[in-house]
Protein backbone atom coordinates (compact mmCIF):
# COMPACT_ATOMS: atom_id res chain seq x y z
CA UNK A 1 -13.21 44.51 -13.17
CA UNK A 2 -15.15 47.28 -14.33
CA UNK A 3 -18.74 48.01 -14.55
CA UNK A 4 -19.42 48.97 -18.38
CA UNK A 5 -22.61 51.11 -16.85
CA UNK A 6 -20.13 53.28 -15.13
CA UNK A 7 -16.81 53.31 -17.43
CA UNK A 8 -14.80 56.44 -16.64
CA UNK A 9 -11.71 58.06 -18.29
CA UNK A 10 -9.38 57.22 -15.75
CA UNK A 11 -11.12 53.62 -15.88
CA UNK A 12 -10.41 53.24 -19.54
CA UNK A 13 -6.64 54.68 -19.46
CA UNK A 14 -5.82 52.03 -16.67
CA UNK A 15 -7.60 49.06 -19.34
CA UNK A 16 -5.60 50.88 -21.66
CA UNK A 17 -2.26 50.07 -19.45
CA UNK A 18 -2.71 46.62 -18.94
CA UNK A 19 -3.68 45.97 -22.56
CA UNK A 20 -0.38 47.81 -23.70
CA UNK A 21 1.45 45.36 -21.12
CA UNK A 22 0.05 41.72 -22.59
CA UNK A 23 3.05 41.73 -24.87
CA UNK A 24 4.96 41.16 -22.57
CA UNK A 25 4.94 37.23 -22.49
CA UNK A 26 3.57 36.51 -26.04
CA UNK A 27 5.04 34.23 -28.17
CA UNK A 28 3.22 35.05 -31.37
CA UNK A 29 0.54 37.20 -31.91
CA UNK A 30 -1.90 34.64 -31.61
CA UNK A 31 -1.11 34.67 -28.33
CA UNK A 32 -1.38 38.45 -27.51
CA UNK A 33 -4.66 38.60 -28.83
CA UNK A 34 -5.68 35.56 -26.74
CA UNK A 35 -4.87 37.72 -23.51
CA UNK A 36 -6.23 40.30 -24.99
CA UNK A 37 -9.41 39.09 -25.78
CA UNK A 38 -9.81 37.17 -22.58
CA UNK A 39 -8.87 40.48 -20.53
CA UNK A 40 -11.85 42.44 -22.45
CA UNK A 41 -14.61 39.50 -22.08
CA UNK A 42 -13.53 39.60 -18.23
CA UNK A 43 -13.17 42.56 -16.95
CA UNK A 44 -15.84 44.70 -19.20
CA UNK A 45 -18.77 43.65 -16.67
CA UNK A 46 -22.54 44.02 -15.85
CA UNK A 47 -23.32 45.20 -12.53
CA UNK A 48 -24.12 41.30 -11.47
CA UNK A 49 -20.78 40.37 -12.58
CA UNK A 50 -21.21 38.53 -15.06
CA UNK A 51 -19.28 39.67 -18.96
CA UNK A 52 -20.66 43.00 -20.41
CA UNK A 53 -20.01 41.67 -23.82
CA UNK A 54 -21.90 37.99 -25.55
CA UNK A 55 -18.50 37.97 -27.66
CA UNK A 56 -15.15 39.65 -27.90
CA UNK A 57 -13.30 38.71 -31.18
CA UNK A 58 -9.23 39.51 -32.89
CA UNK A 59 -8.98 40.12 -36.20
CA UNK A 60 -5.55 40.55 -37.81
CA UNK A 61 -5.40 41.05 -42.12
CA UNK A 62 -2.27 38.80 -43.45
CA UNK A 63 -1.10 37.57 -46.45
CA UNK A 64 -2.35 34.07 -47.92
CA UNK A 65 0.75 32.76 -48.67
CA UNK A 66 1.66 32.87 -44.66
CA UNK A 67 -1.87 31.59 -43.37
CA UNK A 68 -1.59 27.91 -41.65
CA UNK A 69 -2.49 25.10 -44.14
CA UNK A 70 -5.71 24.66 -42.34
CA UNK A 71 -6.89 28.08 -42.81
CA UNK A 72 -5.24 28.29 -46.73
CA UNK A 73 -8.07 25.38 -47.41
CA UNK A 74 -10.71 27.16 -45.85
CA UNK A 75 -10.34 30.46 -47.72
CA UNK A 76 -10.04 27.99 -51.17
CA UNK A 77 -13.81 26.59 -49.82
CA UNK A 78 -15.01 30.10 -49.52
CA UNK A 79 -13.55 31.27 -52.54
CA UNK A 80 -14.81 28.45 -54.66
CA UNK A 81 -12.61 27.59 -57.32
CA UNK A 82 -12.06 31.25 -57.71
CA UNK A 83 -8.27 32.25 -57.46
CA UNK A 84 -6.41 33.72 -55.24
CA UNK A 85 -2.83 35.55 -55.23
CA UNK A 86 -0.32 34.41 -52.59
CA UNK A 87 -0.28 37.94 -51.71
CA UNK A 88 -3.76 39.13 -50.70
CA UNK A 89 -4.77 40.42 -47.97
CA UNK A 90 -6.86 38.11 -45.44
CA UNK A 91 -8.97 39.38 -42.76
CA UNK A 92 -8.07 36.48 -40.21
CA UNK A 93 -9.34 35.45 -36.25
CA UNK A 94 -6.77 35.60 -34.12
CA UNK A 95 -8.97 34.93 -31.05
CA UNK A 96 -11.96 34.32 -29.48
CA UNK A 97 -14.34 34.50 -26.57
CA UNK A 98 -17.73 34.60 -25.81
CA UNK A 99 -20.67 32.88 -23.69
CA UNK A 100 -21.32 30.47 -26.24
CA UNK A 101 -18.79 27.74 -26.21
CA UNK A 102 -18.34 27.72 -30.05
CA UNK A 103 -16.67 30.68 -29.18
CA UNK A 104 -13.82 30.43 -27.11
CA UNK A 105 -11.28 29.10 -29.79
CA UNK A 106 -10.28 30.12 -33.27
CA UNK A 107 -10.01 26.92 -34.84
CA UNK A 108 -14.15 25.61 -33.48
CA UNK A 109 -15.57 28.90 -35.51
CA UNK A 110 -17.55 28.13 -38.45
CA UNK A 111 -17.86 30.82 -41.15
CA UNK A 112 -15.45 33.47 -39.08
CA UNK A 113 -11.86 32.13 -39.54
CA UNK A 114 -10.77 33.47 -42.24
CA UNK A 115 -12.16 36.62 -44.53
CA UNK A 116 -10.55 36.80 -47.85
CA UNK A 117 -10.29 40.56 -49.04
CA UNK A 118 -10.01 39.95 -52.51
CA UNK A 119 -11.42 43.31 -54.56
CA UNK A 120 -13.22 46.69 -53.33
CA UNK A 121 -16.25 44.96 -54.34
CA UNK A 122 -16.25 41.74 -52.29
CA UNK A 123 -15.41 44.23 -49.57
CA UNK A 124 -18.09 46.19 -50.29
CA UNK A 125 -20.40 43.37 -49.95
CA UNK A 126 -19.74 42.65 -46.38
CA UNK A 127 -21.36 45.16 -44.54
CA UNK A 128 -19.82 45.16 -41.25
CA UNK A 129 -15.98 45.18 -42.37
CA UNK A 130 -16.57 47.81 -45.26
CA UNK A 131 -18.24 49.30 -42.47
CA UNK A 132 -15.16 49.36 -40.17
CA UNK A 133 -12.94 50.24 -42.97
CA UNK A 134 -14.28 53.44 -43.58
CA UNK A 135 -14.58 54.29 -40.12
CA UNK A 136 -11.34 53.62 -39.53
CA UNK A 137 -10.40 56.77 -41.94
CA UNK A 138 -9.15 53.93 -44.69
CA UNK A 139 -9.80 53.22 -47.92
CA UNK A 140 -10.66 49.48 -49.19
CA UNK A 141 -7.65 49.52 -51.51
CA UNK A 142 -5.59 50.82 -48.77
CA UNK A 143 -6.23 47.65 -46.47
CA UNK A 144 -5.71 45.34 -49.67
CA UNK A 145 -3.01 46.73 -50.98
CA UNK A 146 -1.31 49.24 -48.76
CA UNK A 147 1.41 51.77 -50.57
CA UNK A 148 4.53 52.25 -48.74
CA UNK A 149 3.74 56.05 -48.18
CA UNK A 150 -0.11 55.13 -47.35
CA UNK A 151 1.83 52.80 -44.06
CA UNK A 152 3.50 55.59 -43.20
CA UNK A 153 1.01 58.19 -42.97
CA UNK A 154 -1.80 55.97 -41.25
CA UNK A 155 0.60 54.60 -39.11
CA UNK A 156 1.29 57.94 -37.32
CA UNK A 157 -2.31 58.32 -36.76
CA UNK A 158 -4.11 57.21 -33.37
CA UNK A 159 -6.85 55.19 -33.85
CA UNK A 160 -9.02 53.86 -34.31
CA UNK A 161 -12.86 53.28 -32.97
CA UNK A 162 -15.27 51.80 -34.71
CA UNK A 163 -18.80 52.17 -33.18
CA UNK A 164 -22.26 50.60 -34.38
CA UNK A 165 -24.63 52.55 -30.97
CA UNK A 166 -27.59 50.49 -32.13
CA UNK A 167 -26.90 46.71 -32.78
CA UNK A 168 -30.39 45.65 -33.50
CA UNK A 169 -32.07 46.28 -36.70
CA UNK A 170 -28.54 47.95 -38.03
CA UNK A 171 -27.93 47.63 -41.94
CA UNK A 172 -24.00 46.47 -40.87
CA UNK A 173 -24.79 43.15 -38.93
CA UNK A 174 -27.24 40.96 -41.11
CA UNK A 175 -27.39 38.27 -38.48
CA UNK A 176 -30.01 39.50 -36.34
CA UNK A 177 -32.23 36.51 -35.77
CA UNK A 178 -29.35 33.85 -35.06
CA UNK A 179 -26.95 36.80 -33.33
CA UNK A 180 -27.95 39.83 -31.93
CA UNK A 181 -31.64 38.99 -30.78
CA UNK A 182 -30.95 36.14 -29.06
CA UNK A 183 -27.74 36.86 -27.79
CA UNK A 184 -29.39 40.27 -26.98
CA UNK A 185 -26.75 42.32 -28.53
CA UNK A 186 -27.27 46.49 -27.90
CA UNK A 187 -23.64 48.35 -29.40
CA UNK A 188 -20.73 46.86 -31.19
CA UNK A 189 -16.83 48.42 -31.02
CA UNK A 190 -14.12 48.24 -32.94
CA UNK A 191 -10.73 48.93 -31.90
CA UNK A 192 -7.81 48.68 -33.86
CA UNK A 193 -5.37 50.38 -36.18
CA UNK A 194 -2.90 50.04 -39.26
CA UNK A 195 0.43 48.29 -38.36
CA UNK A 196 3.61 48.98 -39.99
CA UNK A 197 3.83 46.15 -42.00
CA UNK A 198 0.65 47.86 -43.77
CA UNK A 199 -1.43 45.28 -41.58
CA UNK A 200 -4.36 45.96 -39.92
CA UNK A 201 -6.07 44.61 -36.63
CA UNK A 202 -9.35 45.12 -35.16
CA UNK A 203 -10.55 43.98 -31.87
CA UNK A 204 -14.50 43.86 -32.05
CA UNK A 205 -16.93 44.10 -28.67
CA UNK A 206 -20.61 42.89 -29.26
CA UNK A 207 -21.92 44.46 -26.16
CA UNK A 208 -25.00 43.69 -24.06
CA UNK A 209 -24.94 47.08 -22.81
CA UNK A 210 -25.92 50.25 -24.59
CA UNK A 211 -22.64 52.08 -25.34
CA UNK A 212 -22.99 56.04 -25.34
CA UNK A 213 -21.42 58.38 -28.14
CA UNK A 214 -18.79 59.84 -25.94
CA UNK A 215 -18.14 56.52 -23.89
CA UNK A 216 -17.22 55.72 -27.56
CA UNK A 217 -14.82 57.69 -28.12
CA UNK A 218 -12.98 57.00 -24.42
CA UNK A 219 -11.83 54.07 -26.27
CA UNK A 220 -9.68 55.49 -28.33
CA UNK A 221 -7.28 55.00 -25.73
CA UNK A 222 -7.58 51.40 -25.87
CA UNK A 223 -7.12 51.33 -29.16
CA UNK A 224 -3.95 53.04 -28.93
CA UNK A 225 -2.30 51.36 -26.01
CA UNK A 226 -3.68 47.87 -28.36
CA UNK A 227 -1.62 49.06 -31.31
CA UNK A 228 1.75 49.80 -29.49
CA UNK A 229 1.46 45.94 -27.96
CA UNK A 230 0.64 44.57 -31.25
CA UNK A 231 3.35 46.24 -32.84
CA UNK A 232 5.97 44.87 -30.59
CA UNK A 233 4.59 41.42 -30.79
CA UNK A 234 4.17 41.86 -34.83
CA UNK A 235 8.04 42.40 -34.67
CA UNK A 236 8.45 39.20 -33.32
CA UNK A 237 7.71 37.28 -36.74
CA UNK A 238 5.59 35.06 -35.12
CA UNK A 239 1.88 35.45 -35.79
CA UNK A 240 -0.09 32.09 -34.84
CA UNK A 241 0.65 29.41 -31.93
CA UNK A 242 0.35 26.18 -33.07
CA UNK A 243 -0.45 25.02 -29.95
CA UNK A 244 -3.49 22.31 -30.05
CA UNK A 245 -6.67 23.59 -28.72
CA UNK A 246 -7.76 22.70 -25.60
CA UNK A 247 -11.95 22.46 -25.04
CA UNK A 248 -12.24 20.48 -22.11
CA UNK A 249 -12.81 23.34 -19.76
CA UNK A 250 -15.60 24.47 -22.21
CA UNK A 251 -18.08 22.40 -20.36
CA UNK A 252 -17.30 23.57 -17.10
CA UNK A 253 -17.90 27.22 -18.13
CA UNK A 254 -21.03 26.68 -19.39
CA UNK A 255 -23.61 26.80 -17.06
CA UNK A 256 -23.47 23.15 -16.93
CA UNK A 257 -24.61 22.70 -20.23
CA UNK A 258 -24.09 19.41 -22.28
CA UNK A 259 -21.37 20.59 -25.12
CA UNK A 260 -23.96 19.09 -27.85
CA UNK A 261 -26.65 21.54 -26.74
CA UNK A 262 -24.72 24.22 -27.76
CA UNK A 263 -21.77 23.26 -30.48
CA UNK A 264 -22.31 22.14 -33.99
CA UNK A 265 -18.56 20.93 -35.25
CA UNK A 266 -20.11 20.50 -38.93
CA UNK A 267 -17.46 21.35 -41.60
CA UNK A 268 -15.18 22.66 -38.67
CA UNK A 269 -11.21 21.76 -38.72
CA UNK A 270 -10.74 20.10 -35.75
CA UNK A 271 -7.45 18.63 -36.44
CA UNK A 272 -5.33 17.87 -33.12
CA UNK A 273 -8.07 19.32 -30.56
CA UNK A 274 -8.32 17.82 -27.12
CA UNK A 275 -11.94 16.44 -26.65
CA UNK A 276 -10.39 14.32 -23.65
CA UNK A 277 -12.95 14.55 -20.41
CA UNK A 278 -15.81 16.44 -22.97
CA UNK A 279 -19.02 14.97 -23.08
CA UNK A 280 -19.61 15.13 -26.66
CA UNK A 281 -23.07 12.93 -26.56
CA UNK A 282 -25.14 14.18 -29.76
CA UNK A 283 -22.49 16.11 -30.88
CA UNK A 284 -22.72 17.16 -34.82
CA UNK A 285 -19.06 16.11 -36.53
CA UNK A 286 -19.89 15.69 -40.33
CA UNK A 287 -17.25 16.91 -42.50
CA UNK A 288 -15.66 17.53 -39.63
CA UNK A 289 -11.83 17.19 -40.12
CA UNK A 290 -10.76 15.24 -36.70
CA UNK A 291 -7.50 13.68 -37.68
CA UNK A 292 -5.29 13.52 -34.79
CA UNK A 293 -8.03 14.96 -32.50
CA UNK A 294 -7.65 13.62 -28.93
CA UNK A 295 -10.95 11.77 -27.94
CA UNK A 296 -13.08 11.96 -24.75
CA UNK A 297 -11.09 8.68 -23.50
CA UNK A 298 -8.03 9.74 -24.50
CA UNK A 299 -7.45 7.77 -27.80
CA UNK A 300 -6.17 9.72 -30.54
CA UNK A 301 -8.71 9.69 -34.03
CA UNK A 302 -7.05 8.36 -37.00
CA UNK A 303 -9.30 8.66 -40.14
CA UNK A 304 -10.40 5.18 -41.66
C-alpha cells in the first residue's frame, strides 16, 4: 500500500509495474480494468489505512454497434429518440469502485454507464470529459472520429494526465452537493491514453487527498505502464465479461450498513445479478429491469 501523503517517484514507477502486469490474466478488457481499478482504490491510502480515493472509475470509448444489448438501450434512453450511427464513438464504464456500494459494479451505476459522444457540441456540454479531452492534447473530433494518421501520431505519444487540483467549487464537476461535498472530494486524475484502434481510455481518481502539481505529473508513469496493458488486452478482441454481477459481498464492505440505506436500483439494469444472502429491506427497484436476477433466497425473478 502506499500512503498518497507521501507518494514518491520510485513509489509511483513500482504502481506503474504492477499496473502494466494486470494483463496478464484478463480475459477481456472488462476484466483488466476491474484489477485495475480495484488495485488503485486499494493501495492509494490515507495514513489510517483506509482508500485515499471515495471512487476510482474505467472508462473505455467504443463503437455502438459492439456495446452489450443492455447498454445499446441505455444510450437510446439518453439519446431520446434522437439517432444514432452504429459507428459512434461511446464513452463507456468499464469498472468501478468506490466506498459507496452503488459503486463497485458497472452494471448498478445509474447515469454513468454509458456516454454517447455524438457531435463536438454534446461534448462540449459535458464539462468534465471536454475537460479531459483537451488535456489529453486531443481534439473532440479526434476522439469521435479518429483519422488513421491522427492514431498514429497520438499513439506514439506518452500520456496522458488529466488533473482537476481543486475538486470543490471547480466549473468541470457540476455535482458538488450530491458528490464532492459529501463525499469530501479535494483533486481528481485522469490517466489514460489513445489506443491503436483510435480508442481511448481514461482511468479517473476522485481523491480525498489534496494532490500537488508535480505529484501530478509523477503519474504520467502510470498512465503509461496503463496503456501498454490495455493495449495487449485490447488485442485480445474481447472487451466486456459477461459474467453476472455478484453484490452479495457489498454488504459486508460496508460498514455494516443495510444495502437500502445506501443503493437506489431505480431505472438500473439489473438483469442476471446475484442478490442471494443481500438484505435488500426498503430497497428502491422501480423500473428496475430484474429479469433473471437471483433473489436474496435464491429464487431466480421471472417478470409477470
Amino acid at each position: 500500500m502506499y500512503d498518497l501523503n507521501r507518494l514518491t517517484k520510485e513509489n509511483l514507477l513500482n504502481f506503474a509495474v504492477k499496473l502494466r502486469n494486470l494483463d496478464t490474466d484478463a480475459a477481456s478488457m472488462e476484466a483488466m480494468a476491474v484489477s485495475m481499478v480495484s488495485y488503485i482504490y486499494k493501495n492509494f491510502v490515507l495514513p489510517d489505512g483506509s482508500p485515499a480515493c471515495s471512487l476510482v472509475r474505467f472508462f473505455k470509448t467504443h463503437p455502438y454497434d459492439g456495446l452489450p444489448e443492455d447498454i445499446q438501450l441505455e444510450t437510446k434512453s439518453i439519446l431520446n429518440g434522437r439517432t444514432i450511427n452504429s459507428d459512434t464513438k461511446c464513452l463507456t464504464l468499464l469498472a468501478t469502485m468506490g466506498e459507496n456500494p452503488q459503486w463497485n459494479s458497472r452494471k448498478l451505476s445509474l447515469g454513468h454507464q454509458v456516454i454517447p459522444l455524438i457531435d463536438q457540441d454534446t461534448v462540449a456540454k459535458i464539462p468534465m470529459i471536454s475537460q479531459l479531452i483537451w488535456q489529453f492534447g486531443l481534439e473532440i473530433e479526434n476522439v469521435i472520429k479518429p483519422k488513421p494518421e491522427i492514431i498514429i501520431n497520438l499513439g506514439k505519444k506518452n500520456f496522458n494526465v488529466f488533473y482537476i487540483p481543486e475538486a470543490i467549487n471547480s466549473p468541470y464537476i457540476p455535482a458538488q452537493t450530491q458528490f464532492v461535498i459529501p463525499y469530501q472530494i479535494k483533486s481528481v486524475l485522469g490517466l489514460g491514453g489513445m489506443l491503436p484502434s483510435g480508442n481511448i481510455f481514461v482511468m479517473i481518481l476522485f481523491s480525498k487527498v489534496q494532490i500537488p502539481v508535480d505529484l501530478a505529473y509523477l503519474f504520467k508513469w502510470v498512465a503509461v505502464y496503463a496503456r501498454v496493458a490495455a493495449t495487449s488486452v485490447e488485442k485480445k478482441g474481447i472487451i466486456f465479461d459477461n459474467t453476472p454481477i455478484d453484490i452479495t459481498n457489498v454488504s459486508k464492505n460496508s460498514s455494516n450498513k443495510q444495502i437500502h440505506q445506501v443503493i437506489n436500483f431505480q431505472g438500473a439494469n439489473l438483469q442476471g445479478v446475484n442478490f442471494q444472502g443481500a438484505n435488500l429491506q426498503g430497497a428502491n427497484f422501480q423500473g428496475a429491469n430484474l429479469q433473471g436476477a437471483i433473489m436474496p433466497d435464491g429464487s431466480i425473478y421471472t417478470a409477470k
